[in-house]
PDB file of N, CA and C in Angstrom:
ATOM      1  N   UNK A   1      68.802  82.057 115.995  1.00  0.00           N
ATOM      2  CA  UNK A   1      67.518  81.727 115.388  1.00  0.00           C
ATOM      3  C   UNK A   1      66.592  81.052 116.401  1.00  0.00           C
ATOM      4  N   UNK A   2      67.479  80.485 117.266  1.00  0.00           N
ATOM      5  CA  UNK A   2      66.249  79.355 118.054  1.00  0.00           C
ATOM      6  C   UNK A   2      65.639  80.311 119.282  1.00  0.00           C
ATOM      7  N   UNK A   3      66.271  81.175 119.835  1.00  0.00           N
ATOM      8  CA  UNK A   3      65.976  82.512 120.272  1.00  0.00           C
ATOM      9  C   UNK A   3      64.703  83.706 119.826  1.00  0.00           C
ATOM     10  N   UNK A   4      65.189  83.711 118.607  1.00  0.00           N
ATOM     11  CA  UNK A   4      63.742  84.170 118.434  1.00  0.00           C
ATOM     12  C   UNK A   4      62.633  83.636 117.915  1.00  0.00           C
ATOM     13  N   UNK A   5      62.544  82.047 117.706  1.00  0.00           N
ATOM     14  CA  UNK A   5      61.987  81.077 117.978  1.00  0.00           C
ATOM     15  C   UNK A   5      60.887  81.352 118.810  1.00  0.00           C
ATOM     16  N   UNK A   6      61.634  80.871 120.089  1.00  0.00           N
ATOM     17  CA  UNK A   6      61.449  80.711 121.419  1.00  0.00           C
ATOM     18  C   UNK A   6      60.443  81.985 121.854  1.00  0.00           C
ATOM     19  N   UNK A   7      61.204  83.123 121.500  1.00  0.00           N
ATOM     20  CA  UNK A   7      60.666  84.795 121.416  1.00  0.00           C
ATOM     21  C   UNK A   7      58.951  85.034 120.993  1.00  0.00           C
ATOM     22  N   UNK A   8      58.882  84.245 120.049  1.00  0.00           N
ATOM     23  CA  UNK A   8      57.576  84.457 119.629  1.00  0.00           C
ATOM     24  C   UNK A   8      56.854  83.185 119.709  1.00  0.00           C
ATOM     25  N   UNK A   9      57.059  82.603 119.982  1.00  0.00           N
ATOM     26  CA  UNK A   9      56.262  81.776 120.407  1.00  0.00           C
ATOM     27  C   UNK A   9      55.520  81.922 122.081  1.00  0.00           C
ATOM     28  N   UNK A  10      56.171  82.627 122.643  1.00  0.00           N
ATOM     29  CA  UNK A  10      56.021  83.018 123.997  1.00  0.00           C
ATOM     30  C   UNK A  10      54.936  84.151 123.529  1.00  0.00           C
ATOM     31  N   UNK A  11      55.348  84.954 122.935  1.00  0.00           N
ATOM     32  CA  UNK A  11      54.472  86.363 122.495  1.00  0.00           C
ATOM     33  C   UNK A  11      53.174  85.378 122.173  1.00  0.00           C
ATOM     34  N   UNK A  12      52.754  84.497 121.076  1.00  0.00           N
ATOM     35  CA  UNK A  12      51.995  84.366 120.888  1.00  0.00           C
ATOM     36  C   UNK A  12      51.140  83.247 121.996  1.00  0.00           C
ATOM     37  N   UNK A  13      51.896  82.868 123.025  1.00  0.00           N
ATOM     38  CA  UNK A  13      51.250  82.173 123.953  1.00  0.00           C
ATOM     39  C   UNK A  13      50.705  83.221 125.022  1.00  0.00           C
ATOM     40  N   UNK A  14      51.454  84.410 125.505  1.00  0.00           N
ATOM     41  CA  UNK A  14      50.916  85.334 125.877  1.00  0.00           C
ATOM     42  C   UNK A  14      49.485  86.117 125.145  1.00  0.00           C
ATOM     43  N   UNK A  15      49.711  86.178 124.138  1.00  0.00           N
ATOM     44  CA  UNK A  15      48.825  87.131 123.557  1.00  0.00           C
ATOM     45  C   UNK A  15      47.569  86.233 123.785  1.00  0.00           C
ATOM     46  N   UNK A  16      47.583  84.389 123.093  1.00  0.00           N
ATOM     47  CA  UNK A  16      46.620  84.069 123.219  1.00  0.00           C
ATOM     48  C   UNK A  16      45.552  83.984 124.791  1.00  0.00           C
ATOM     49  N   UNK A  17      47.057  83.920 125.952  1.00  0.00           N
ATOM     50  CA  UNK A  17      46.040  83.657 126.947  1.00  0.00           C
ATOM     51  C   UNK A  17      45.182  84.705 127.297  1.00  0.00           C
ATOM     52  N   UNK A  18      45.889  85.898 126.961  1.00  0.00           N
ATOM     53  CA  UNK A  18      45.401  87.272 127.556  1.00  0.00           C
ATOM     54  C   UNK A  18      44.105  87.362 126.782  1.00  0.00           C
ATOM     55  N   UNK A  19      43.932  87.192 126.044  1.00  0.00           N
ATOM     56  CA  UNK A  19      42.638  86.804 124.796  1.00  0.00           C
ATOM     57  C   UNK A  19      41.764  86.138 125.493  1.00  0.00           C
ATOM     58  N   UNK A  20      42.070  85.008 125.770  1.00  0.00           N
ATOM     59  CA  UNK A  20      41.380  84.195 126.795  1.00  0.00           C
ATOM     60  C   UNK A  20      40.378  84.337 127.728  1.00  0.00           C
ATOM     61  N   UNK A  21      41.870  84.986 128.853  1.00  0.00           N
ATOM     62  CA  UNK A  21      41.104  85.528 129.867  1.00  0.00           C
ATOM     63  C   UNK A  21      40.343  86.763 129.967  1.00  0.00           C
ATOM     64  N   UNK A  22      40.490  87.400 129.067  1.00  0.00           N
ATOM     65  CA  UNK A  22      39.165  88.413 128.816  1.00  0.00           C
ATOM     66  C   UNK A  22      37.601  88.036 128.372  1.00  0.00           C
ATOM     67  N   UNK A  23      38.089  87.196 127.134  1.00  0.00           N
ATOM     68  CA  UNK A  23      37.048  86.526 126.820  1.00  0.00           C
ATOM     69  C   UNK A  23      35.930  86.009 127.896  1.00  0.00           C
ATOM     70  N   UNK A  24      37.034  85.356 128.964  1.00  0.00           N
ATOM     71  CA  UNK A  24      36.226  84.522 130.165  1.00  0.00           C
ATOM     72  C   UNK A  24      35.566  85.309 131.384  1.00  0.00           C
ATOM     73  N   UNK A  25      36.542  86.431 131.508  1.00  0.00           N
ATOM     74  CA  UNK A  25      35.743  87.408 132.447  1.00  0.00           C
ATOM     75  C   UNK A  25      34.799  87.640 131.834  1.00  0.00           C
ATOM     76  N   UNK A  26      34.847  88.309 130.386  1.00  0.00           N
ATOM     77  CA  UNK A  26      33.035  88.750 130.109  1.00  0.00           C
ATOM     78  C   UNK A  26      32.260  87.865 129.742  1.00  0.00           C
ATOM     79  N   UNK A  27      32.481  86.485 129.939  1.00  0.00           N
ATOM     80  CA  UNK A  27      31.443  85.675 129.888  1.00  0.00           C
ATOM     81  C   UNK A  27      31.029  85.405 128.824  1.00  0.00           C
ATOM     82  N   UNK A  28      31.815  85.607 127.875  1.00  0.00           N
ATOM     83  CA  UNK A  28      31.734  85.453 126.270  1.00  0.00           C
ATOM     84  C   UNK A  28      31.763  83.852 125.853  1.00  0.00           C
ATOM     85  N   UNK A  29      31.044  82.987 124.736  1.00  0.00           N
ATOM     86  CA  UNK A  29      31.063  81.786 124.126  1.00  0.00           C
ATOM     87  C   UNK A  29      32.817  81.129 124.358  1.00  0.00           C
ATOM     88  N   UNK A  30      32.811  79.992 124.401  1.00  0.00           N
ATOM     89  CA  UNK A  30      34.069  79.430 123.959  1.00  0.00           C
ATOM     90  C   UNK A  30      35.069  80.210 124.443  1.00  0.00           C
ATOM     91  N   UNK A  31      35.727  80.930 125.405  1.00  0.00           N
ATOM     92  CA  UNK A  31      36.373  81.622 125.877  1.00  0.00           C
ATOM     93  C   UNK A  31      37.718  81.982 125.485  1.00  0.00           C
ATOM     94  N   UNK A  32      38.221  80.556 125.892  1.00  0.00           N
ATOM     95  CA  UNK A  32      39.571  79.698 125.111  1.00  0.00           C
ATOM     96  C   UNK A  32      39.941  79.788 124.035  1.00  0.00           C
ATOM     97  N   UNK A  33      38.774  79.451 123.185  1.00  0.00           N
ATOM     98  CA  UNK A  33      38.764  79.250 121.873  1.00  0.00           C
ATOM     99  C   UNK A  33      39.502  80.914 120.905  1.00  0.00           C
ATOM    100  N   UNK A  34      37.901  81.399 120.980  1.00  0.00           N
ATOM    101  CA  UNK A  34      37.709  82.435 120.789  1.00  0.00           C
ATOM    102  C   UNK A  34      38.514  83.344 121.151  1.00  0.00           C
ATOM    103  N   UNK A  35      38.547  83.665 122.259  1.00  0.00           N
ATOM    104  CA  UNK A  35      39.336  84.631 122.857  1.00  0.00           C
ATOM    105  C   UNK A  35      40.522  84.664 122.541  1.00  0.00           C
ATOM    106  N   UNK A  36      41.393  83.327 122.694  1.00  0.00           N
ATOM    107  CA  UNK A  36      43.337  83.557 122.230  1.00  0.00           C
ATOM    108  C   UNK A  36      42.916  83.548 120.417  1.00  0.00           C
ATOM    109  N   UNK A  37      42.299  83.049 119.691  1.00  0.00           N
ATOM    110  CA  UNK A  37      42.258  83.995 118.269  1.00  0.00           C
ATOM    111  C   UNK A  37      42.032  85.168 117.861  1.00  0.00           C
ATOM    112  N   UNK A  38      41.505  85.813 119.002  1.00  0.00           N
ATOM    113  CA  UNK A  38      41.167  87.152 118.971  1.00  0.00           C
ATOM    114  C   UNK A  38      42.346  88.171 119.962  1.00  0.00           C
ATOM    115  N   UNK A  39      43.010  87.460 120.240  1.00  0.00           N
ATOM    116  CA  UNK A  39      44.220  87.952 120.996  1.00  0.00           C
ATOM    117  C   UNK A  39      45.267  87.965 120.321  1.00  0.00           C
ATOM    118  N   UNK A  40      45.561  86.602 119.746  1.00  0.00           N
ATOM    119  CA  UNK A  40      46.475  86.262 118.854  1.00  0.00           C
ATOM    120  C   UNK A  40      46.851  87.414 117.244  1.00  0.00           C
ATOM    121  N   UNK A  41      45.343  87.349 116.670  1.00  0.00           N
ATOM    122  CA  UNK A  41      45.094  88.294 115.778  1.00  0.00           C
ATOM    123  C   UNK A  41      45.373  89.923 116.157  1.00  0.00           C
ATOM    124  N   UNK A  42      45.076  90.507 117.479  1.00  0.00           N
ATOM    125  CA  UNK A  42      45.276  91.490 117.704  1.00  0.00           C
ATOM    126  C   UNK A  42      46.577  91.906 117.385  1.00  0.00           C
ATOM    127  N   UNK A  43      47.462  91.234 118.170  1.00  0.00           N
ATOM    128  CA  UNK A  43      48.888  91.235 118.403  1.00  0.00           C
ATOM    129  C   UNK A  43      49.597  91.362 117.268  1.00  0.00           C
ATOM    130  N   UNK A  44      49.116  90.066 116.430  1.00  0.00           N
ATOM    131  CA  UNK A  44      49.811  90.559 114.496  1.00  0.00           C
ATOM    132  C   UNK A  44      49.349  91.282 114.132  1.00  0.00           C
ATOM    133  N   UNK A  45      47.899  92.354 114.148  1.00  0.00           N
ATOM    134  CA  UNK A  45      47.780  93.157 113.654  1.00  0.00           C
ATOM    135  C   UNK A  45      48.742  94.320 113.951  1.00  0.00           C
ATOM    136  N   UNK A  46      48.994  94.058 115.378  1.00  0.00           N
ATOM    137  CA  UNK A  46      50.089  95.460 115.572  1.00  0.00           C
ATOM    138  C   UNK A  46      51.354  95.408 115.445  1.00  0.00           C
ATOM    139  N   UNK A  47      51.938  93.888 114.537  1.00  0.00           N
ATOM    140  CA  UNK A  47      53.379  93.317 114.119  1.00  0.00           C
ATOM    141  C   UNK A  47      53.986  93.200 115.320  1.00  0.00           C
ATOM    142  N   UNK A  48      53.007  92.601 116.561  1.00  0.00           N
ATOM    143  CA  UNK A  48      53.890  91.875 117.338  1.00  0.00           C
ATOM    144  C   UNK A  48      54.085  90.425 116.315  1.00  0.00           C
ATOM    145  N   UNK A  49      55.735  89.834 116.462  1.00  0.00           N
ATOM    146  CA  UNK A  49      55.332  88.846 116.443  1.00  0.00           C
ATOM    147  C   UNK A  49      55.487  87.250 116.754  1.00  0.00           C
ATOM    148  N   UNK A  50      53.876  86.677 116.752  1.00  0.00           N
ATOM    149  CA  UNK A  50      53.236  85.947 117.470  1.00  0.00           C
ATOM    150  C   UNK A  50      53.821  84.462 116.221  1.00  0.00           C
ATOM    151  N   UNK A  51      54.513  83.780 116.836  1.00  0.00           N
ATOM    152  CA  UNK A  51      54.436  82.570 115.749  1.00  0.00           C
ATOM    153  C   UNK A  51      54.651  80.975 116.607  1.00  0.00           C
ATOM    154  N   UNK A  52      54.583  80.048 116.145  1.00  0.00           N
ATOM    155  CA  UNK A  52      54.785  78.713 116.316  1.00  0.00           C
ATOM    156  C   UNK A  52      55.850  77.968 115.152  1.00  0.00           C
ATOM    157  N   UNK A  53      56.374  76.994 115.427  1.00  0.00           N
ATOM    158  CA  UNK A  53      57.395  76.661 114.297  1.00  0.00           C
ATOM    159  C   UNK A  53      56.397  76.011 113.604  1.00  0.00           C
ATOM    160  N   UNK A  54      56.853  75.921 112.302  1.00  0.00           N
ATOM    161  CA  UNK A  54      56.147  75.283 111.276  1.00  0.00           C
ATOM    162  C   UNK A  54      56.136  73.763 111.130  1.00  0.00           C
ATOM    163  N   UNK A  55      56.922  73.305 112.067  1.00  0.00           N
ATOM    164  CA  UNK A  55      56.765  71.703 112.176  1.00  0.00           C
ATOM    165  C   UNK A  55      55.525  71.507 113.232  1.00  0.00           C
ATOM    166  N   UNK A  56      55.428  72.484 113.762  1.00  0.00           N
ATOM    167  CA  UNK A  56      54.252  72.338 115.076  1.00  0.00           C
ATOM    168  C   UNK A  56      52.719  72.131 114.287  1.00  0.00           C
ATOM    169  N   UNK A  57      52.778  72.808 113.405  1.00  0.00           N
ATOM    170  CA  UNK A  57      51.195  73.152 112.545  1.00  0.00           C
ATOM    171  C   UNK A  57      50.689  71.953 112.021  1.00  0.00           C
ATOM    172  N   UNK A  58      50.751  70.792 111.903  1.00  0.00           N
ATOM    173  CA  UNK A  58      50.013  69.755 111.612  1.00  0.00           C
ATOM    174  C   UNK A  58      49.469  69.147 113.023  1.00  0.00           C
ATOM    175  N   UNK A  59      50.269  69.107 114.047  1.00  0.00           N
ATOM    176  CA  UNK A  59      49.769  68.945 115.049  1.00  0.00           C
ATOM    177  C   UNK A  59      48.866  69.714 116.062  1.00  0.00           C
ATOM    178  N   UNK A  60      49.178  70.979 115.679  1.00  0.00           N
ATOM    179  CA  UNK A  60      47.744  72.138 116.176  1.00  0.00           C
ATOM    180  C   UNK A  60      46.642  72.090 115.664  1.00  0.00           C
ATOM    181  N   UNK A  61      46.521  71.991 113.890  1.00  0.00           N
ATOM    182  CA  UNK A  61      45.063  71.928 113.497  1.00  0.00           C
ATOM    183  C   UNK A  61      44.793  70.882 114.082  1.00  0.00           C
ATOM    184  N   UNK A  62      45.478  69.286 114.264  1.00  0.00           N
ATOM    185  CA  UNK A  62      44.565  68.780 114.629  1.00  0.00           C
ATOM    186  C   UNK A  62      43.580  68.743 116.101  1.00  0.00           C
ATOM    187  N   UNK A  63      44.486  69.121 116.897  1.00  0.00           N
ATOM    188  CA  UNK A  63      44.355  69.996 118.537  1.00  0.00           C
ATOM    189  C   UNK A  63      42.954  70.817 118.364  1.00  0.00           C
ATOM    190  N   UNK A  64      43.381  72.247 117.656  1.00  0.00           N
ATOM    191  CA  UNK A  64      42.258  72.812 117.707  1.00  0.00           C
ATOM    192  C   UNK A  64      41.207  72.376 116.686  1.00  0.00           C
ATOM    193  N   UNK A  65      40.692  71.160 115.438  1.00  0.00           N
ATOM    194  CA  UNK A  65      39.855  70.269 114.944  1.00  0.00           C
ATOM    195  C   UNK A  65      39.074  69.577 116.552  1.00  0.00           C
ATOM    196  N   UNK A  66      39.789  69.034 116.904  1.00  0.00           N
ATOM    197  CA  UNK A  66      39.475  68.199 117.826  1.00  0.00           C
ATOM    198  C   UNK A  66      38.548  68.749 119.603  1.00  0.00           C
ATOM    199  N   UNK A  67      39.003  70.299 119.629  1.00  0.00           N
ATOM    200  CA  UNK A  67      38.828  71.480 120.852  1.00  0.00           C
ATOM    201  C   UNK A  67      37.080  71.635 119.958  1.00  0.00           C
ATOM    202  N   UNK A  68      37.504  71.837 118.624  1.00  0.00           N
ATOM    203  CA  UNK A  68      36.005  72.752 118.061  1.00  0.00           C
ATOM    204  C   UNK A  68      34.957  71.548 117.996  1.00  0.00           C
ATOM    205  N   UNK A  69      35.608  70.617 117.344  1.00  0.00           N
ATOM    206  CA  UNK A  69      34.382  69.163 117.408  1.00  0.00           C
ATOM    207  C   UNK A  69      33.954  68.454 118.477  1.00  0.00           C
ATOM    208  N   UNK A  70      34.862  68.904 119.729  1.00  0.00           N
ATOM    209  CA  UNK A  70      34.188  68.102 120.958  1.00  0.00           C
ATOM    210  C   UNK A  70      32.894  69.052 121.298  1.00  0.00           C
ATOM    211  N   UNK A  71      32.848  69.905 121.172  1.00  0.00           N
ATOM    212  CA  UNK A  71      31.249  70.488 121.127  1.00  0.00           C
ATOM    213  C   UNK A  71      30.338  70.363 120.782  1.00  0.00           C
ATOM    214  N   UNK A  72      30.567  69.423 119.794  1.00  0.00           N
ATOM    215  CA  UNK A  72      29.546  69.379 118.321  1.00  0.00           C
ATOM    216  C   UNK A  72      28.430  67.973 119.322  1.00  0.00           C
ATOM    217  N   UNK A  73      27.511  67.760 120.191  1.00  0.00           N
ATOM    218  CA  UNK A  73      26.982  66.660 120.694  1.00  0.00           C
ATOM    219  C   UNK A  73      25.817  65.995 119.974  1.00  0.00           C
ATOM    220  N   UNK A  74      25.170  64.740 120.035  1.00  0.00           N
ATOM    221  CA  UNK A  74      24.161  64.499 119.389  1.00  0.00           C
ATOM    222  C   UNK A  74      23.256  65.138 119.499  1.00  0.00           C
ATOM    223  N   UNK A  75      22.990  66.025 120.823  1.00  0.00           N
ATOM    224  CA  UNK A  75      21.210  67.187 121.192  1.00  0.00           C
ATOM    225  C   UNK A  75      21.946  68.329 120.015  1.00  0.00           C
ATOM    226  N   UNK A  76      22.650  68.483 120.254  1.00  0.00           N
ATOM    227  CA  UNK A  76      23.424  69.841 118.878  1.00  0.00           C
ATOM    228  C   UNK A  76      22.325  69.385 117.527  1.00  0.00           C
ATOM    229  N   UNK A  77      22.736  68.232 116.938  1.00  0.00           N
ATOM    230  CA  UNK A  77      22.706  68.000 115.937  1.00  0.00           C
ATOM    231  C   UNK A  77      21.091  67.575 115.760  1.00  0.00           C
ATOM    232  N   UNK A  78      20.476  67.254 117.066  1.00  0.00           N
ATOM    233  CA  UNK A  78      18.683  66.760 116.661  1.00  0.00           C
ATOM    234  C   UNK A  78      18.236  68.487 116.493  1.00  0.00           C
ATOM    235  N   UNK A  79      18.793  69.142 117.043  1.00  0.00           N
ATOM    236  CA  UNK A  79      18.311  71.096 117.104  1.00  0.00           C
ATOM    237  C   UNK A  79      18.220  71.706 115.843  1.00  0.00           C
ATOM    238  N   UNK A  80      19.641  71.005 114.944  1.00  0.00           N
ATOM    239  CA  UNK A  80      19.949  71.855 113.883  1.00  0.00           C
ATOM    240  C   UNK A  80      18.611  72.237 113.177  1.00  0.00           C
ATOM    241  N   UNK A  81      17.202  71.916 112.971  1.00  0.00           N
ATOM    242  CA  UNK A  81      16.429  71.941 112.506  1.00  0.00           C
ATOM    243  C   UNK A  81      16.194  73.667 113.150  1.00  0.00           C
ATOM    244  N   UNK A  82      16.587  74.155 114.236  1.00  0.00           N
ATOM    245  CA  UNK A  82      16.441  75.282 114.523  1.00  0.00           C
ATOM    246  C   UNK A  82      16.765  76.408 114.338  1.00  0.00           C
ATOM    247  N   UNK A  83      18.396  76.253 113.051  1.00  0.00           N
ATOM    248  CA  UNK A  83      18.784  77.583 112.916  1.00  0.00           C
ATOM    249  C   UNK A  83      19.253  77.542 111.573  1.00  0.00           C
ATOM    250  N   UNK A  84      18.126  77.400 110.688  1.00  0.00           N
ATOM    251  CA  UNK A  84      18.165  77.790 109.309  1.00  0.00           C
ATOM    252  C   UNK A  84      18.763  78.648 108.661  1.00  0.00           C
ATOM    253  N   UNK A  85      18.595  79.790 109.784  1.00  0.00           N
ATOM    254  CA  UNK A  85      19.214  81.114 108.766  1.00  0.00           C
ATOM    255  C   UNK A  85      20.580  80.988 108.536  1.00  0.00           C
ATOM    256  N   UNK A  86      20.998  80.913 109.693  1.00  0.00           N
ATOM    257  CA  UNK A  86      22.549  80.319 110.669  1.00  0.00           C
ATOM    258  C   UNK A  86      23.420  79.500 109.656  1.00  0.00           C
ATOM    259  N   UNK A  87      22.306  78.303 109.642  1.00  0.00           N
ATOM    260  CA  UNK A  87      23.132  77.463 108.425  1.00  0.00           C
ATOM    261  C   UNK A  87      23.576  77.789 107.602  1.00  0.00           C
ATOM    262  N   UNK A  88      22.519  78.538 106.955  1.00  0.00           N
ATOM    263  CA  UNK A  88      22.370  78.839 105.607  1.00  0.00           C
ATOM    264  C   UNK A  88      23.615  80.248 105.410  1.00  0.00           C
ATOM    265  N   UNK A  89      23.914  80.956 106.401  1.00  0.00           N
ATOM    266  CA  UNK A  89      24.938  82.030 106.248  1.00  0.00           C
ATOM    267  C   UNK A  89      26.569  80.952 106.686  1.00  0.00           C
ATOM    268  N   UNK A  90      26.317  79.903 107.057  1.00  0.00           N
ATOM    269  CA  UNK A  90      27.508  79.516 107.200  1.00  0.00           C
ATOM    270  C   UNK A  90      28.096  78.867 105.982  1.00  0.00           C
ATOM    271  N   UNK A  91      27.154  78.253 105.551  1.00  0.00           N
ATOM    272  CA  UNK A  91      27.431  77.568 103.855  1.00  0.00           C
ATOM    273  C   UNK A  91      27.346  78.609 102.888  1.00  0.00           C
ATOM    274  N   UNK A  92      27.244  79.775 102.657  1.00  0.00           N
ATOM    275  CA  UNK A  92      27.209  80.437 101.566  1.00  0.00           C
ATOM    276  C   UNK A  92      28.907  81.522 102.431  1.00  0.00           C
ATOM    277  N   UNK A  93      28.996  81.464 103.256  1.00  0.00           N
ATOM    278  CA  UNK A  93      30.334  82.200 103.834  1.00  0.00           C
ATOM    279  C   UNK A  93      31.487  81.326 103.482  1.00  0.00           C
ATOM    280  N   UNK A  94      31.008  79.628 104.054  1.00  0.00           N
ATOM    281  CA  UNK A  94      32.215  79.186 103.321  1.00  0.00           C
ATOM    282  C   UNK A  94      32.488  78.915 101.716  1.00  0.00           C
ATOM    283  N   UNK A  95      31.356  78.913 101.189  1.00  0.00           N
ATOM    284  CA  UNK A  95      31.686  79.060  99.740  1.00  0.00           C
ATOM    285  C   UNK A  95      32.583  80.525  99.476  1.00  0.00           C
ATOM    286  N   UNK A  96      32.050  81.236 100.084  1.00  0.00           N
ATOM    287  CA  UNK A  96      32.863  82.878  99.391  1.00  0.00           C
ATOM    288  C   UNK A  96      34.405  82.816  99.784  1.00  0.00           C
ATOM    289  N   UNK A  97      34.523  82.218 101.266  1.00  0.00           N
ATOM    290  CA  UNK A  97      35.868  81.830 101.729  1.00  0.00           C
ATOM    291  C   UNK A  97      36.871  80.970 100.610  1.00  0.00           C
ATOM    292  N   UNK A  98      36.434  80.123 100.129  1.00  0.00           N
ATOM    293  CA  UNK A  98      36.831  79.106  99.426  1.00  0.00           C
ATOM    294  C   UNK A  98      37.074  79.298  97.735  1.00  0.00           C
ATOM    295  N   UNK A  99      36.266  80.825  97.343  1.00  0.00           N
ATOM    296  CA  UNK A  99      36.377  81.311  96.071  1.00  0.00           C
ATOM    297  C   UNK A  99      37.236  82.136  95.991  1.00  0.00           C
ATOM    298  N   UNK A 100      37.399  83.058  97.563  1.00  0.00           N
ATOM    299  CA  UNK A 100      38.587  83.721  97.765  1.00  0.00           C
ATOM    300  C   UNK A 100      40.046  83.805  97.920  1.00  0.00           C
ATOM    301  N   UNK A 101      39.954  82.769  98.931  1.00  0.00           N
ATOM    302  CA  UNK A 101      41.162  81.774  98.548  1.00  0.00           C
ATOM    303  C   UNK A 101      42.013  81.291  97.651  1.00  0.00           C
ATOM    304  N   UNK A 102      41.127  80.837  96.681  1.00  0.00           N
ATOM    305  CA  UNK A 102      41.199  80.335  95.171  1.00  0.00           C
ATOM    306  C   UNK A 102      41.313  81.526  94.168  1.00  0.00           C
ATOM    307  N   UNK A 103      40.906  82.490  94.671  1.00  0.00           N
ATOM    308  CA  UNK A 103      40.934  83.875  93.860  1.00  0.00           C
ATOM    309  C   UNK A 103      42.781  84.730  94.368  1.00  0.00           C
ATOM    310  N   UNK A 104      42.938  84.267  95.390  1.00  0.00           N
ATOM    311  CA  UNK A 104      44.011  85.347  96.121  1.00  0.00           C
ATOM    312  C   UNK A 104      45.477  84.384  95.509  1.00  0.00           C
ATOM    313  N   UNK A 105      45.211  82.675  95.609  1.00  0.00           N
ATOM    314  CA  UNK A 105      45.918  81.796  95.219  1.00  0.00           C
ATOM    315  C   UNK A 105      46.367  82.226  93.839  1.00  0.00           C
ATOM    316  N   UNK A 106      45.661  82.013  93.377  1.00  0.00           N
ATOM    317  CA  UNK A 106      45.761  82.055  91.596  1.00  0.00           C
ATOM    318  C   UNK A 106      46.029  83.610  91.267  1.00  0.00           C
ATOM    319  N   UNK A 107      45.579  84.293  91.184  1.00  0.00           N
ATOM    320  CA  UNK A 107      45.687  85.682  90.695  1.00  0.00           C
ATOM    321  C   UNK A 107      46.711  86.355  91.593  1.00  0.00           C
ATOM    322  N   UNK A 108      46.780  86.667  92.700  1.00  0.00           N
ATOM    323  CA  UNK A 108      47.756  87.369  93.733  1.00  0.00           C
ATOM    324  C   UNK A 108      49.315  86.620  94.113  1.00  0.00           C
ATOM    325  N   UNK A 109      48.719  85.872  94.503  1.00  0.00           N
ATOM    326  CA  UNK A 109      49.775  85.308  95.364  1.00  0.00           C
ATOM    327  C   UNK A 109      51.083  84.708  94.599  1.00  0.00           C
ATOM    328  N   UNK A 110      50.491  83.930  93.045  1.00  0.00           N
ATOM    329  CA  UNK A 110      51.090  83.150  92.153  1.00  0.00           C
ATOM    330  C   UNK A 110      50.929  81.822  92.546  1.00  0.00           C
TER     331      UNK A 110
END
């Protein structure tokens, strides 16, 4: 068991960097960020698989909480007056996220 542990957790450290470093060659936002979720995701889509132990996951969200909010600066926040639309699709996305959820919870999942 601790073998294939080990197994995918490697897969998914691979997958994410390779994510990464694409991201960063093309000069794409957040590189890091972005890129190993979009690597990561690839990889399970094709049932590689990519995992972390489940004792690890309280300590990653807070990792990547902490990666996404160090961006967030006070000039960020005097701007926000600049992207209304932006906002406004991010708060009505996370509402639909959050109904879905609640929809997949309850009805699907049990």
């Amino acid at each position: 068991m601790f073998g294939k542990t080990v197994f995918s957790l490697m897969l998914a450290l691979v997958s994410g960097s390779i994510g990464g470093m694409l991201f960063y060659g093309l000069g794409l936002p957040a590189p890091w960020l972005s890129g190993s979720m979009v690597g990561v995701t690839l990889a399970v889509l094709l049932r590689i698989p990519c995992e972390f132990p489940k004792s690890w996951h309280p300590g990653l969200f807070v990792i990547l909480g902490l990666s996404m909010g160090s961006g967030v600066k006070p000039e960020t926040l005097t701007r926000i007056h600049q992207w209304p639309i932006s906002i406004l699709i991010i708060f009505f996305t996370v509402i639909f996220i959050i109904l879905a959820t609640y929809f997949y919870q309850r009805h699907i999942a049990g």
